[in-house]
PDB file of N, CA and C in Angstrom:
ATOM      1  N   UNK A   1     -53.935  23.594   5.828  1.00  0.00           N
ATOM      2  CA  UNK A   1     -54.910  24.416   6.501  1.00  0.00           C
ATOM      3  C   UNK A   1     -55.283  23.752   7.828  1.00  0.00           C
ATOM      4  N   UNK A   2     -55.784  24.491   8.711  1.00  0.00           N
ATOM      5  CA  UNK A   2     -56.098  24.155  10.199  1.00  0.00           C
ATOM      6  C   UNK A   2     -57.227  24.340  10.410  1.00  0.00           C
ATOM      7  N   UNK A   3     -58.029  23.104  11.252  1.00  0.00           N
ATOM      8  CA  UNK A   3     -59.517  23.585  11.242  1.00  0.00           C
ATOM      9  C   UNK A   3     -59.551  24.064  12.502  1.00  0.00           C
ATOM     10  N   UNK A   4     -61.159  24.714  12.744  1.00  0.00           N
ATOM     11  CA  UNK A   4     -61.501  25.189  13.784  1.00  0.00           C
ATOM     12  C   UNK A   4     -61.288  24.700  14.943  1.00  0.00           C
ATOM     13  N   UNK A   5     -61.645  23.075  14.768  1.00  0.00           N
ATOM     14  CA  UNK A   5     -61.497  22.619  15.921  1.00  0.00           C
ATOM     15  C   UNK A   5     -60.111  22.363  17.032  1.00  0.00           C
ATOM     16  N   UNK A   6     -59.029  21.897  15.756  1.00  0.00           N
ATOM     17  CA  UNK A   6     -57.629  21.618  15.862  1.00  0.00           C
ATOM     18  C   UNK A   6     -57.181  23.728  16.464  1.00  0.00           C
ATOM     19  N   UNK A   7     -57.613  24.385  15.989  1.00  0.00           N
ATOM     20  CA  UNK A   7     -57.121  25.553  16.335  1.00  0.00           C
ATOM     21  C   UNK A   7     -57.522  26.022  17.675  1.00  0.00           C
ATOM     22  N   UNK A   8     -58.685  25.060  18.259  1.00  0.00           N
ATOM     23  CA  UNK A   8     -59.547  25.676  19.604  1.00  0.00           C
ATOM     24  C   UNK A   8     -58.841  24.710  20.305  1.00  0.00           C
ATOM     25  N   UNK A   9     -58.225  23.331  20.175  1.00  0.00           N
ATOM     26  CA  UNK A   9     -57.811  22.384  20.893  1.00  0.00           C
ATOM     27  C   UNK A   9     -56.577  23.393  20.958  1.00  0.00           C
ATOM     28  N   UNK A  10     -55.723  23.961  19.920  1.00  0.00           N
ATOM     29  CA  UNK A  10     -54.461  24.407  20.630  1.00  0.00           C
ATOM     30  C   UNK A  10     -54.165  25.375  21.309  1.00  0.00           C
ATOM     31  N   UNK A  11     -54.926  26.279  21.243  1.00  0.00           N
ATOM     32  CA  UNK A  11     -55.446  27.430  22.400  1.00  0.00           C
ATOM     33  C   UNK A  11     -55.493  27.493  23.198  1.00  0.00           C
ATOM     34  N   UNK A  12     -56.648  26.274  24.041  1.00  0.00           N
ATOM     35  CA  UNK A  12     -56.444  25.412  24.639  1.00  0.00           C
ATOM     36  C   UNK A  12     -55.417  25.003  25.471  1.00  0.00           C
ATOM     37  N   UNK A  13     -54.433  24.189  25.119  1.00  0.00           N
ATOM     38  CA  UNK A  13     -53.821  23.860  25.638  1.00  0.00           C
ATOM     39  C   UNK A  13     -51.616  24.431  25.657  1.00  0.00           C
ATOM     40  N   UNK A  14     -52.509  25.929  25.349  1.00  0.00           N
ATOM     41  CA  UNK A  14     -51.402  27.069  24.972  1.00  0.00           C
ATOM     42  C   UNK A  14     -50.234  27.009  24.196  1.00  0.00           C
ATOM     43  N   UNK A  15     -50.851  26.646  23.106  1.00  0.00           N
ATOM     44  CA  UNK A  15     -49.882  26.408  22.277  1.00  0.00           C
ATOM     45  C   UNK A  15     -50.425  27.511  21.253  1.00  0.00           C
ATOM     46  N   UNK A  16     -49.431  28.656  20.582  1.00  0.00           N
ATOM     47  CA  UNK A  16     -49.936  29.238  19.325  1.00  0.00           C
ATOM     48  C   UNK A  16     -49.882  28.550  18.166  1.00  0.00           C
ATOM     49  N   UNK A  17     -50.852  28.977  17.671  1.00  0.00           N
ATOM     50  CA  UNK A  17     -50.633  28.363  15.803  1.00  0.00           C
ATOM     51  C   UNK A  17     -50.754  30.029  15.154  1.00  0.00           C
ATOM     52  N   UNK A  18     -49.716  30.025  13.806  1.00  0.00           N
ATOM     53  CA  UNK A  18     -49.642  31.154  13.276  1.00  0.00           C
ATOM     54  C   UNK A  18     -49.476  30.627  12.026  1.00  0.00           C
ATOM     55  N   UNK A  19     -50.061  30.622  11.266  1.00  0.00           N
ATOM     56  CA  UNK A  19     -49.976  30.835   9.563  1.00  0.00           C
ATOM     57  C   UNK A  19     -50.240  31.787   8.906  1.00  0.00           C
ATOM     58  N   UNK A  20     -49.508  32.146   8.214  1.00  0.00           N
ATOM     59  CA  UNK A  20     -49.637  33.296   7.493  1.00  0.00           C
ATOM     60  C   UNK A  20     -49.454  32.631   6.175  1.00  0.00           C
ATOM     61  N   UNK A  21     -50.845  32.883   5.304  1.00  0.00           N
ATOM     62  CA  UNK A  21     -51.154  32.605   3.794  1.00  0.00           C
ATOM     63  C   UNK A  21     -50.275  33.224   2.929  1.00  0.00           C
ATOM     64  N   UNK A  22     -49.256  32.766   2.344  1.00  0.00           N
ATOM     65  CA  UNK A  22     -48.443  33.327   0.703  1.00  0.00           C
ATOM     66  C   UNK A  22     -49.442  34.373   0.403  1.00  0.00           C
ATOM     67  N   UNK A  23     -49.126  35.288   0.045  1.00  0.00           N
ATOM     68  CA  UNK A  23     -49.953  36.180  -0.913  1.00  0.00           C
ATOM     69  C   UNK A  23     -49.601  36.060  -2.428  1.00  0.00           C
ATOM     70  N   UNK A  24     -48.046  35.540  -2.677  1.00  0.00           N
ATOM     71  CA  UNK A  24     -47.585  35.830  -4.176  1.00  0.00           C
ATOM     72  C   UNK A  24     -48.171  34.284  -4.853  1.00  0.00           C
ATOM     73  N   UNK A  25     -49.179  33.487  -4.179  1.00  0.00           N
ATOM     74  CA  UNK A  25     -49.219  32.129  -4.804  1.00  0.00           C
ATOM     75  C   UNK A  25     -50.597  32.031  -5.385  1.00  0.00           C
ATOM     76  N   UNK A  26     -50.685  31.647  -6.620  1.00  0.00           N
ATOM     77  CA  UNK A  26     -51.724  31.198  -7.805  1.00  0.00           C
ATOM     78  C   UNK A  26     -52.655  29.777  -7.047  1.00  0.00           C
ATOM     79  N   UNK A  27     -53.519  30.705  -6.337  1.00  0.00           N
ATOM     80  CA  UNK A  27     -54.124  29.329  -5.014  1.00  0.00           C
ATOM     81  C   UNK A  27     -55.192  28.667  -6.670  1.00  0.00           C
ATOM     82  N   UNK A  28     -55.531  29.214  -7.864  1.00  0.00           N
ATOM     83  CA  UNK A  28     -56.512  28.363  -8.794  1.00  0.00           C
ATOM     84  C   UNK A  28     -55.354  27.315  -8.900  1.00  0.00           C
ATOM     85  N   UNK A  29     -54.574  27.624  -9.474  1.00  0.00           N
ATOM     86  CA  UNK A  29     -53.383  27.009  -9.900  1.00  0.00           C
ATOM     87  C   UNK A  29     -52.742  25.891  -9.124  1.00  0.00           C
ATOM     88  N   UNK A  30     -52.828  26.007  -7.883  1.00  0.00           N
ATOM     89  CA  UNK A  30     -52.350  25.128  -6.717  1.00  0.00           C
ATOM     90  C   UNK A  30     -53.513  24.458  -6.614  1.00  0.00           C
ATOM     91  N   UNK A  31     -54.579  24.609  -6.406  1.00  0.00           N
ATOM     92  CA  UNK A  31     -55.652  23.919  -6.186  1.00  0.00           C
ATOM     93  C   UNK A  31     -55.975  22.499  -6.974  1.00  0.00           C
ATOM     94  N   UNK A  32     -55.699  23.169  -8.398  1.00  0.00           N
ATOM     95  CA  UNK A  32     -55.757  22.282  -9.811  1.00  0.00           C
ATOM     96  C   UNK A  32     -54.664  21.103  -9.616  1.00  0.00           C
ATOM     97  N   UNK A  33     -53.256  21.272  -8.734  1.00  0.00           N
ATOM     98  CA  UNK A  33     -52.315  20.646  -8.897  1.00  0.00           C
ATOM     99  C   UNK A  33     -52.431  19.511  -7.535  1.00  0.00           C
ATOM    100  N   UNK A  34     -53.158  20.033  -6.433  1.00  0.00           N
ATOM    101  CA  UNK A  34     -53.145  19.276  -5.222  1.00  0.00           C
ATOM    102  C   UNK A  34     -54.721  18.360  -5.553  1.00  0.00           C
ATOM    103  N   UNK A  35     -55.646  18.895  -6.455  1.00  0.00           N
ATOM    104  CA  UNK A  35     -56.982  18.016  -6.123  1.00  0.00           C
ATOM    105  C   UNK A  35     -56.801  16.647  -7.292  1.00  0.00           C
ATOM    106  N   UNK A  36     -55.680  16.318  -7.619  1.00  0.00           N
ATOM    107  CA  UNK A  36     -55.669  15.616  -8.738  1.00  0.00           C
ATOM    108  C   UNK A  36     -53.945  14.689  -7.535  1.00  0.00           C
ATOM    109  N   UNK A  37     -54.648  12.837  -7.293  1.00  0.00           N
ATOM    110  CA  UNK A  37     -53.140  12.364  -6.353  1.00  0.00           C
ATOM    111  C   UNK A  37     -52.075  12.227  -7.969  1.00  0.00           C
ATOM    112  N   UNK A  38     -52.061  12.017  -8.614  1.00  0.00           N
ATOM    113  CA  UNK A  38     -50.862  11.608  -9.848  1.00  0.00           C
ATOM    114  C   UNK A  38     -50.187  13.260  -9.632  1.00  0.00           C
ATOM    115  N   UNK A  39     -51.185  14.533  -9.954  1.00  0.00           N
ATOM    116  CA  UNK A  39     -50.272  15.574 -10.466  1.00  0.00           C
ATOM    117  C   UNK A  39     -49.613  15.895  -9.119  1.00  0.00           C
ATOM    118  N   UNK A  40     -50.312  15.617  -7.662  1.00  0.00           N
ATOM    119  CA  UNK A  40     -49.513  15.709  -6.879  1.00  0.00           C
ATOM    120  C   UNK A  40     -48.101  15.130  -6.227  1.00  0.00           C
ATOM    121  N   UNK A  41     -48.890  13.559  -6.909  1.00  0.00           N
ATOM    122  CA  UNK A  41     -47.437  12.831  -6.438  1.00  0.00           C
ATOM    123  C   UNK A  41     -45.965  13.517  -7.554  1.00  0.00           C
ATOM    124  N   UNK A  42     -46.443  13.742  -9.288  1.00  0.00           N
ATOM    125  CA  UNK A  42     -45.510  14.228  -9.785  1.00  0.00           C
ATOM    126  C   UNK A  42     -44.196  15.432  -8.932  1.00  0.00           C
ATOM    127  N   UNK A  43     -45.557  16.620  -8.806  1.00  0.00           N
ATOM    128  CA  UNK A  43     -44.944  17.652  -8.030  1.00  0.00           C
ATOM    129  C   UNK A  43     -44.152  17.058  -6.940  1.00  0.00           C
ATOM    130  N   UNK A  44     -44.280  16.328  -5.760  1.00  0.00           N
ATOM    131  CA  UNK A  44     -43.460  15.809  -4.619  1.00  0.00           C
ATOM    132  C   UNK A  44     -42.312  14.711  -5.232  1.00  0.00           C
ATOM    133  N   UNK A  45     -42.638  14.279  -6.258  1.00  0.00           N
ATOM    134  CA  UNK A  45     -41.562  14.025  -6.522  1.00  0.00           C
ATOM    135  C   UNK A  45     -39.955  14.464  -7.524  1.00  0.00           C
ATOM    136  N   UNK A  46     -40.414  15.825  -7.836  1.00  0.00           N
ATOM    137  CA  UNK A  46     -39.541  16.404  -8.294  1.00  0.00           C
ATOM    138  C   UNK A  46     -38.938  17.240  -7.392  1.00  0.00           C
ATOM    139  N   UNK A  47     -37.030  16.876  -7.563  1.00  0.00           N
ATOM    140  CA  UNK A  47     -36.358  17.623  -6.731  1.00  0.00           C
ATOM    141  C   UNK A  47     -35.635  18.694  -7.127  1.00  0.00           C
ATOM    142  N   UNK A  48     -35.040  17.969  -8.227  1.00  0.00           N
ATOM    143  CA  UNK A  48     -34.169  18.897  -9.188  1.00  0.00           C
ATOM    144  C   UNK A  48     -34.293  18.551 -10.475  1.00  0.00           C
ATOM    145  N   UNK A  49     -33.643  19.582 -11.298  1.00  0.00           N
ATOM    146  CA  UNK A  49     -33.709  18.859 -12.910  1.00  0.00           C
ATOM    147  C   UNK A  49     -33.475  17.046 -13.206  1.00  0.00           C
ATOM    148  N   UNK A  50     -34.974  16.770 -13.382  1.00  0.00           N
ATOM    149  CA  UNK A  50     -34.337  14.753 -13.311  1.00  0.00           C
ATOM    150  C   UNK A  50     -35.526  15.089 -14.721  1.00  0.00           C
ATOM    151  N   UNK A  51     -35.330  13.429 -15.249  1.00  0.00           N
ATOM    152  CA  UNK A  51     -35.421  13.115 -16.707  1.00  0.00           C
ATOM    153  C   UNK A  51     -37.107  12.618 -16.264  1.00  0.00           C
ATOM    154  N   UNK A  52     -37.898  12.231 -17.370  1.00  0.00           N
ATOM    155  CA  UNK A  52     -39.242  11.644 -17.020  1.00  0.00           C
ATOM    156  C   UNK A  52     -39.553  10.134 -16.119  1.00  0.00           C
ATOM    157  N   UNK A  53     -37.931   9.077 -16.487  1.00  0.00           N
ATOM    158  CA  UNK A  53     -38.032   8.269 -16.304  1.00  0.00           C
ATOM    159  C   UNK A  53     -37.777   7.824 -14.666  1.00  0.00           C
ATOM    160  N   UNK A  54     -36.847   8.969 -14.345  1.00  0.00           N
ATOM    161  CA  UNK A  54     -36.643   9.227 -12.561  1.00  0.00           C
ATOM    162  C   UNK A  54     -37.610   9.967 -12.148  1.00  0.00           C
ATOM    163  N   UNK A  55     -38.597  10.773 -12.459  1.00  0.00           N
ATOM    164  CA  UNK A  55     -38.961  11.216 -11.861  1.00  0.00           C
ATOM    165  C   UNK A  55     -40.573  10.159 -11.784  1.00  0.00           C
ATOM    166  N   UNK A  56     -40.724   9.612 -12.894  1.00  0.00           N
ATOM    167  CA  UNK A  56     -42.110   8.742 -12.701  1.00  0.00           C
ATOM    168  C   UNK A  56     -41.813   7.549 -11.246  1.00  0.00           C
ATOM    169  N   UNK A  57     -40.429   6.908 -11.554  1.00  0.00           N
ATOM    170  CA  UNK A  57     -39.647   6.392 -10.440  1.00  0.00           C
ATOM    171  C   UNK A  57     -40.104   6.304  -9.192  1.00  0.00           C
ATOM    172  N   UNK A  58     -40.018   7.789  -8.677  1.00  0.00           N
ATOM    173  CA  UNK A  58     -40.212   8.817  -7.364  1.00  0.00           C
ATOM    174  C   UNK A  58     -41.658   8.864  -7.443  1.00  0.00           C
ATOM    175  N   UNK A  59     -41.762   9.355  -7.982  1.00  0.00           N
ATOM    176  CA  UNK A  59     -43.820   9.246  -7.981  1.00  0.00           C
ATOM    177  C   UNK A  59     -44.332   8.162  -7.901  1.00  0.00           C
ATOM    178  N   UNK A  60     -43.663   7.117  -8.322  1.00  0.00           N
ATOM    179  CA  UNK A  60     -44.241   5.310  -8.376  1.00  0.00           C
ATOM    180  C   UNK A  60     -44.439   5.533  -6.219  1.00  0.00           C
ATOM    181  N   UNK A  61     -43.349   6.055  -5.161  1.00  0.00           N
ATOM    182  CA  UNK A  61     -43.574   6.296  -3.799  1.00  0.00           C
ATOM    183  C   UNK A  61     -44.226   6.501  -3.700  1.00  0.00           C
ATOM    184  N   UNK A  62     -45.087   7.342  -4.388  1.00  0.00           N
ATOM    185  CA  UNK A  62     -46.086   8.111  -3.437  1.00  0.00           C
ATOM    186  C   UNK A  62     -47.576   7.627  -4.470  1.00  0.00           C
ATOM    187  N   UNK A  63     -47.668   7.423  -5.470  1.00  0.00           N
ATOM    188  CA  UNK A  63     -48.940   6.512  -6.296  1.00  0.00           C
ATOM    189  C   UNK A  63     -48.108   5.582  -6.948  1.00  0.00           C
ATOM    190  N   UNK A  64     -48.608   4.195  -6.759  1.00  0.00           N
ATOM    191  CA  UNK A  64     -48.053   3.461  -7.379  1.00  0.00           C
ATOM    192  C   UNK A  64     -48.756   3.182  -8.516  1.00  0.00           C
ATOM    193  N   UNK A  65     -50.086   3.843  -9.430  1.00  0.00           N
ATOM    194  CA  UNK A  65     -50.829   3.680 -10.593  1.00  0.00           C
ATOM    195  C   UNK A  65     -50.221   4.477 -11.014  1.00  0.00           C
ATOM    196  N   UNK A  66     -49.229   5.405 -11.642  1.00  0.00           N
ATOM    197  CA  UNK A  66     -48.883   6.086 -12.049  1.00  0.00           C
ATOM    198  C   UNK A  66     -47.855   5.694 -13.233  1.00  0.00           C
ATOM    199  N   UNK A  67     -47.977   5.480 -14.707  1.00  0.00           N
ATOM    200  CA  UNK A  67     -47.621   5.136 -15.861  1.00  0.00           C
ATOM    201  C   UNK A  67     -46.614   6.205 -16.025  1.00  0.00           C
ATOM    202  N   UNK A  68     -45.796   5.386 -17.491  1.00  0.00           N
ATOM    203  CA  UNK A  68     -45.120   6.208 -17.763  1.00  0.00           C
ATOM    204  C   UNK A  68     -45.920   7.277 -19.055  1.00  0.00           C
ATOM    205  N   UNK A  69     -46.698   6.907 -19.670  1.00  0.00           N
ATOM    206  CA  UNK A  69     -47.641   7.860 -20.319  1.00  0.00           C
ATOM    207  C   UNK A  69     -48.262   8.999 -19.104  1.00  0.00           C
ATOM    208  N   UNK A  70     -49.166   8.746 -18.386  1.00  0.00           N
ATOM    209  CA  UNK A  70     -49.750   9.606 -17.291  1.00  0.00           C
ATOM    210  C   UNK A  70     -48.289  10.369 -16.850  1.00  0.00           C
ATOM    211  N   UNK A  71     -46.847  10.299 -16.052  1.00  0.00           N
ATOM    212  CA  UNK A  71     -45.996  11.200 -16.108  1.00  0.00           C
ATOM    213  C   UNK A  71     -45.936  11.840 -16.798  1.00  0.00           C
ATOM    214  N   UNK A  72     -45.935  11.510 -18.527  1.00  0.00           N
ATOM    215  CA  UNK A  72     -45.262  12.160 -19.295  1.00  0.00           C
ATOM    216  C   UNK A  72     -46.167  13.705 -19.732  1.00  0.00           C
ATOM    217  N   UNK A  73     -47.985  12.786 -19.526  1.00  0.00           N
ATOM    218  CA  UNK A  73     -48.988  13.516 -19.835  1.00  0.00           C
ATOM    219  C   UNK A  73     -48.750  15.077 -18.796  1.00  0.00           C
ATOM    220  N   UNK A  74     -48.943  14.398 -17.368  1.00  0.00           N
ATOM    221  CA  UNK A  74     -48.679  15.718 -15.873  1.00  0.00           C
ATOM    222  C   UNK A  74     -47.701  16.531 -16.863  1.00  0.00           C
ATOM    223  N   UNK A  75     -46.461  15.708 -16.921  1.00  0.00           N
ATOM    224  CA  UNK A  75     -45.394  17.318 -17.061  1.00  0.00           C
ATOM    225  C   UNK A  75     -45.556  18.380 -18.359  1.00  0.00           C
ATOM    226  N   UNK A  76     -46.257  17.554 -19.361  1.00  0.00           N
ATOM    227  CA  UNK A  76     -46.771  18.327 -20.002  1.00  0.00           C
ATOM    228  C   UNK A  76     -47.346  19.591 -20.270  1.00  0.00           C
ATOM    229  N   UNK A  77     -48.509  19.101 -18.876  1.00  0.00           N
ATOM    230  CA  UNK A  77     -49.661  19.990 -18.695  1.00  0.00           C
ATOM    231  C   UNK A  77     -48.720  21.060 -17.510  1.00  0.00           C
ATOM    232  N   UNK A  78     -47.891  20.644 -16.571  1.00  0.00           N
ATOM    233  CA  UNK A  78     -47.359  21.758 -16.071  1.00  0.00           C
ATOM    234  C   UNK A  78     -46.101  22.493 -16.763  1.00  0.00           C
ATOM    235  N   UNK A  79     -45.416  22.123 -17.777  1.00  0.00           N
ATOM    236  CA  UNK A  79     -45.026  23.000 -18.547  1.00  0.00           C
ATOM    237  C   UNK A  79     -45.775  23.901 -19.348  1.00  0.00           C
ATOM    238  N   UNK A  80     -47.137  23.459 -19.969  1.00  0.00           N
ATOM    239  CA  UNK A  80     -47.965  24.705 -20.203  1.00  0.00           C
ATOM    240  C   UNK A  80     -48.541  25.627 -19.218  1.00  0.00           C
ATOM    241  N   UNK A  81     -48.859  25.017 -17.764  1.00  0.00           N
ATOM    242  CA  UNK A  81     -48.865  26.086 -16.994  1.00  0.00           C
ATOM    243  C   UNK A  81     -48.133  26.934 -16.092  1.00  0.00           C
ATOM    244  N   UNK A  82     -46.871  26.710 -16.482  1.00  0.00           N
ATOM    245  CA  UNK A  82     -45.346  27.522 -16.254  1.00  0.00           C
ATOM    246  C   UNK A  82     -45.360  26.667 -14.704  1.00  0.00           C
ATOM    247  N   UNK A  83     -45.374  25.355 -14.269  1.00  0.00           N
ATOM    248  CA  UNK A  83     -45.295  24.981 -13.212  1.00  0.00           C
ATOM    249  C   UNK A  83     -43.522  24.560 -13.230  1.00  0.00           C
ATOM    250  N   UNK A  84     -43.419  23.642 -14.442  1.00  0.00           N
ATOM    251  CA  UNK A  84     -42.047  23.361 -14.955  1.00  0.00           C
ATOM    252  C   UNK A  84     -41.917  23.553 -15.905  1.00  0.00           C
ATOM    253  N   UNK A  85     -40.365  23.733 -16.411  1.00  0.00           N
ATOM    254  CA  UNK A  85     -39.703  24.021 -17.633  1.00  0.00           C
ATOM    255  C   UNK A  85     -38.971  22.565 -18.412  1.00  0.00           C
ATOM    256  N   UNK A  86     -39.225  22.076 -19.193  1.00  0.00           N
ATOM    257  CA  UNK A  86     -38.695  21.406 -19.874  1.00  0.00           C
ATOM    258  C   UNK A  86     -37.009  22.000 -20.766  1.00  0.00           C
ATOM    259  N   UNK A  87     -35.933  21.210 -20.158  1.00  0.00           N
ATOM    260  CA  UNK A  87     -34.927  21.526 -20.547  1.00  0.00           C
ATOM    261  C   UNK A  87     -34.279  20.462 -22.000  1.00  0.00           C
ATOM    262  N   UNK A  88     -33.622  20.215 -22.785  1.00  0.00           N
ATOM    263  CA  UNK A  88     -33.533  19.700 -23.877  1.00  0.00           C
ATOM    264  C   UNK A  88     -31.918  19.375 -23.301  1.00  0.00           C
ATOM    265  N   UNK A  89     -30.897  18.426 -23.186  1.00  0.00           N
ATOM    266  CA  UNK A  89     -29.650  18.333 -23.334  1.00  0.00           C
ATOM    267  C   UNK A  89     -29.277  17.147 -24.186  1.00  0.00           C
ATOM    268  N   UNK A  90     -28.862  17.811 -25.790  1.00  0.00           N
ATOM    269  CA  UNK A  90     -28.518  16.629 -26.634  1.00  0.00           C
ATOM    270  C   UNK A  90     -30.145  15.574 -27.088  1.00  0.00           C
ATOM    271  N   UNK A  91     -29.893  14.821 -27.146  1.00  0.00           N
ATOM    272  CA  UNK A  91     -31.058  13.790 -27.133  1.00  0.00           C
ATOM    273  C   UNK A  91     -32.287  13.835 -26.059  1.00  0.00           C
ATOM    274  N   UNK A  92     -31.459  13.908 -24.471  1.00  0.00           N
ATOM    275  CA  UNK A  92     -32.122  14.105 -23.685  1.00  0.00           C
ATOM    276  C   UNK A  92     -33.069  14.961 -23.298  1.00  0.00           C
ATOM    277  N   UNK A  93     -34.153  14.925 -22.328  1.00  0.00           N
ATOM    278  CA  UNK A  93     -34.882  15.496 -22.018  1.00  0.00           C
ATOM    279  C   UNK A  93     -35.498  15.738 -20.390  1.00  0.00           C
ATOM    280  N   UNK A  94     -34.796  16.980 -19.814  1.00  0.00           N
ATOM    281  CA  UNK A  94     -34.986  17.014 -18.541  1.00  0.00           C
ATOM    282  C   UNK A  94     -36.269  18.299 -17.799  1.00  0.00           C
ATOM    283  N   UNK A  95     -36.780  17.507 -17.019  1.00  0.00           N
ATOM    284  CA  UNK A  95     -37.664  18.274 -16.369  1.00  0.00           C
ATOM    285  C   UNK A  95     -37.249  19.445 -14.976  1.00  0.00           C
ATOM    286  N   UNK A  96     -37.421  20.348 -15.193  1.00  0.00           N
ATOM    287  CA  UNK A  96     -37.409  20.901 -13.486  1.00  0.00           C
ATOM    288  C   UNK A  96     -38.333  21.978 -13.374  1.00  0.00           C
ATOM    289  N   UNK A  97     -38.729  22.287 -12.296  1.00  0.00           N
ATOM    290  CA  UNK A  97     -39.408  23.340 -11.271  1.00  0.00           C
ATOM    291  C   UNK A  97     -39.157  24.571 -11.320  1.00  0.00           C
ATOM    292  N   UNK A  98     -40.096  25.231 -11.675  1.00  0.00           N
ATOM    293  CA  UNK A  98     -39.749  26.516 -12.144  1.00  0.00           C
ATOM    294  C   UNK A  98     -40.297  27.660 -10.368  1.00  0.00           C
ATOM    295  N   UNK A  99     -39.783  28.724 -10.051  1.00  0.00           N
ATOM    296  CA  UNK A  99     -40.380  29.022  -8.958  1.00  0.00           C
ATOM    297  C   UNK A  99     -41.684  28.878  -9.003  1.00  0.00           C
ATOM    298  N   UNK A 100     -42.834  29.322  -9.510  1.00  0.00           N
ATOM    299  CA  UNK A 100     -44.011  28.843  -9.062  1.00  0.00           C
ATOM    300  C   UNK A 100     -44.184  27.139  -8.128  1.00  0.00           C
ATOM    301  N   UNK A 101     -43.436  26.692  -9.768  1.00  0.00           N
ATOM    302  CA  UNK A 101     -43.367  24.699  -8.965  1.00  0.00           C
ATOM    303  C   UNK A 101     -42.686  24.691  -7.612  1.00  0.00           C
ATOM    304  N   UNK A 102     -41.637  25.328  -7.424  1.00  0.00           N
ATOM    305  CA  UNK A 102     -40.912  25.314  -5.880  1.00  0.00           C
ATOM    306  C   UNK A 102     -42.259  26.063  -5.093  1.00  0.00           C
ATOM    307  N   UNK A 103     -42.726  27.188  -5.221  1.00  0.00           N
ATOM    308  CA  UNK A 103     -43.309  27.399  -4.042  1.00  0.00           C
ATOM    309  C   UNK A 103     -44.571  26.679  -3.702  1.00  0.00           C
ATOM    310  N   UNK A 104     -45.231  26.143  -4.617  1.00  0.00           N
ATOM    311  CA  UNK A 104     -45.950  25.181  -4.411  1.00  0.00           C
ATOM    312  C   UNK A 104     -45.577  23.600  -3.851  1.00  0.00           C
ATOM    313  N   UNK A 105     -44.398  23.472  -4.546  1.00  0.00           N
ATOM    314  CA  UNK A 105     -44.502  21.896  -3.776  1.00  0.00           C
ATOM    315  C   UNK A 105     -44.189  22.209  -2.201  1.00  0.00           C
ATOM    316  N   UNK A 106     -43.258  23.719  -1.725  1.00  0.00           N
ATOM    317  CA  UNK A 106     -43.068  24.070  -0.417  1.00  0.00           C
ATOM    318  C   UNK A 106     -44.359  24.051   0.216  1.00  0.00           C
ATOM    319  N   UNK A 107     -45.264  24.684  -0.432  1.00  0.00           N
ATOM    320  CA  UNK A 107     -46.686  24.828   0.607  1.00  0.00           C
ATOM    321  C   UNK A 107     -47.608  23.379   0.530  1.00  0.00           C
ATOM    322  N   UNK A 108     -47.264  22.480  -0.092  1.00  0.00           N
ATOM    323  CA  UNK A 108     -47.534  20.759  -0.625  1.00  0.00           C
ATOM    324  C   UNK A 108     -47.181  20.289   0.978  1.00  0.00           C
ATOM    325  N   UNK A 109     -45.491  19.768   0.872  1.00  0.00           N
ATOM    326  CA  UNK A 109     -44.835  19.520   2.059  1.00  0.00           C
ATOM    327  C   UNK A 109     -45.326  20.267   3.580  1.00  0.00           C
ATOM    328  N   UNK A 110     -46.012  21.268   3.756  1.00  0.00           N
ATOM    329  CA  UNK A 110     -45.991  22.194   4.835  1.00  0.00           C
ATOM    330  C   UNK A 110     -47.123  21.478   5.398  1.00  0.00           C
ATOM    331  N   UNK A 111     -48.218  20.879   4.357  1.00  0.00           N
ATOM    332  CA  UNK A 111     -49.965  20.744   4.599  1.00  0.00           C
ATOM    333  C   UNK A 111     -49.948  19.278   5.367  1.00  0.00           C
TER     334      UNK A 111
END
């Protein structure tokens, strides 16, 4: 988001700013996922279907308090809220991004 001021400075100095707000995006839902740094670092760090142990990995970048219990807890909670899908292969157990999770971590990266 852009504040007032940053939007009067670019006016200013003639530059447009244009954002146009998603309409198809669950802003409770996004909100819940960006005001919390662990569930965010989770989200930024998922790229593609990766396992709990790469993806806590990747999140260790961006919070380095981030356990392997607390990962395991996040993906949990965003597989119950259809953020990701938990995939099963054999023994294994892989995580990925379901579109909601893509368009959110897109509007994550944008901010």
């Amino acid at each position: 988001m852009i504040t007032l001021k940053l939007k009067k400075l670019l006016n200013e100095k003639g530059t447009i700013y244009s954002y146009i707000q998603p309409s198809d995006m669950n802003w409770d839902l996004y909100g819940w996922v960006i005001c919390g740094k662990q569930k965010k670092a989770i989200l930024k760090a998922m790229k593609m279907a990766m396992s709990l142990k790469y993806i806590r990995e990747r999140a260790q970048n961006h919070n380095q308090r981030i356990s392997r219990m607390n990962a395991n807890d996040i993906l949990q909670l965003f597989v119950r809220k259809q953020i990701a899908v938990k995939i099963r292969k054999g023994n294994r157990v892989i995580f990925s991004l379901t579109k909601t999770g893509e368009a959110m971590k897109d509007q994550l990266i944008e901010l």
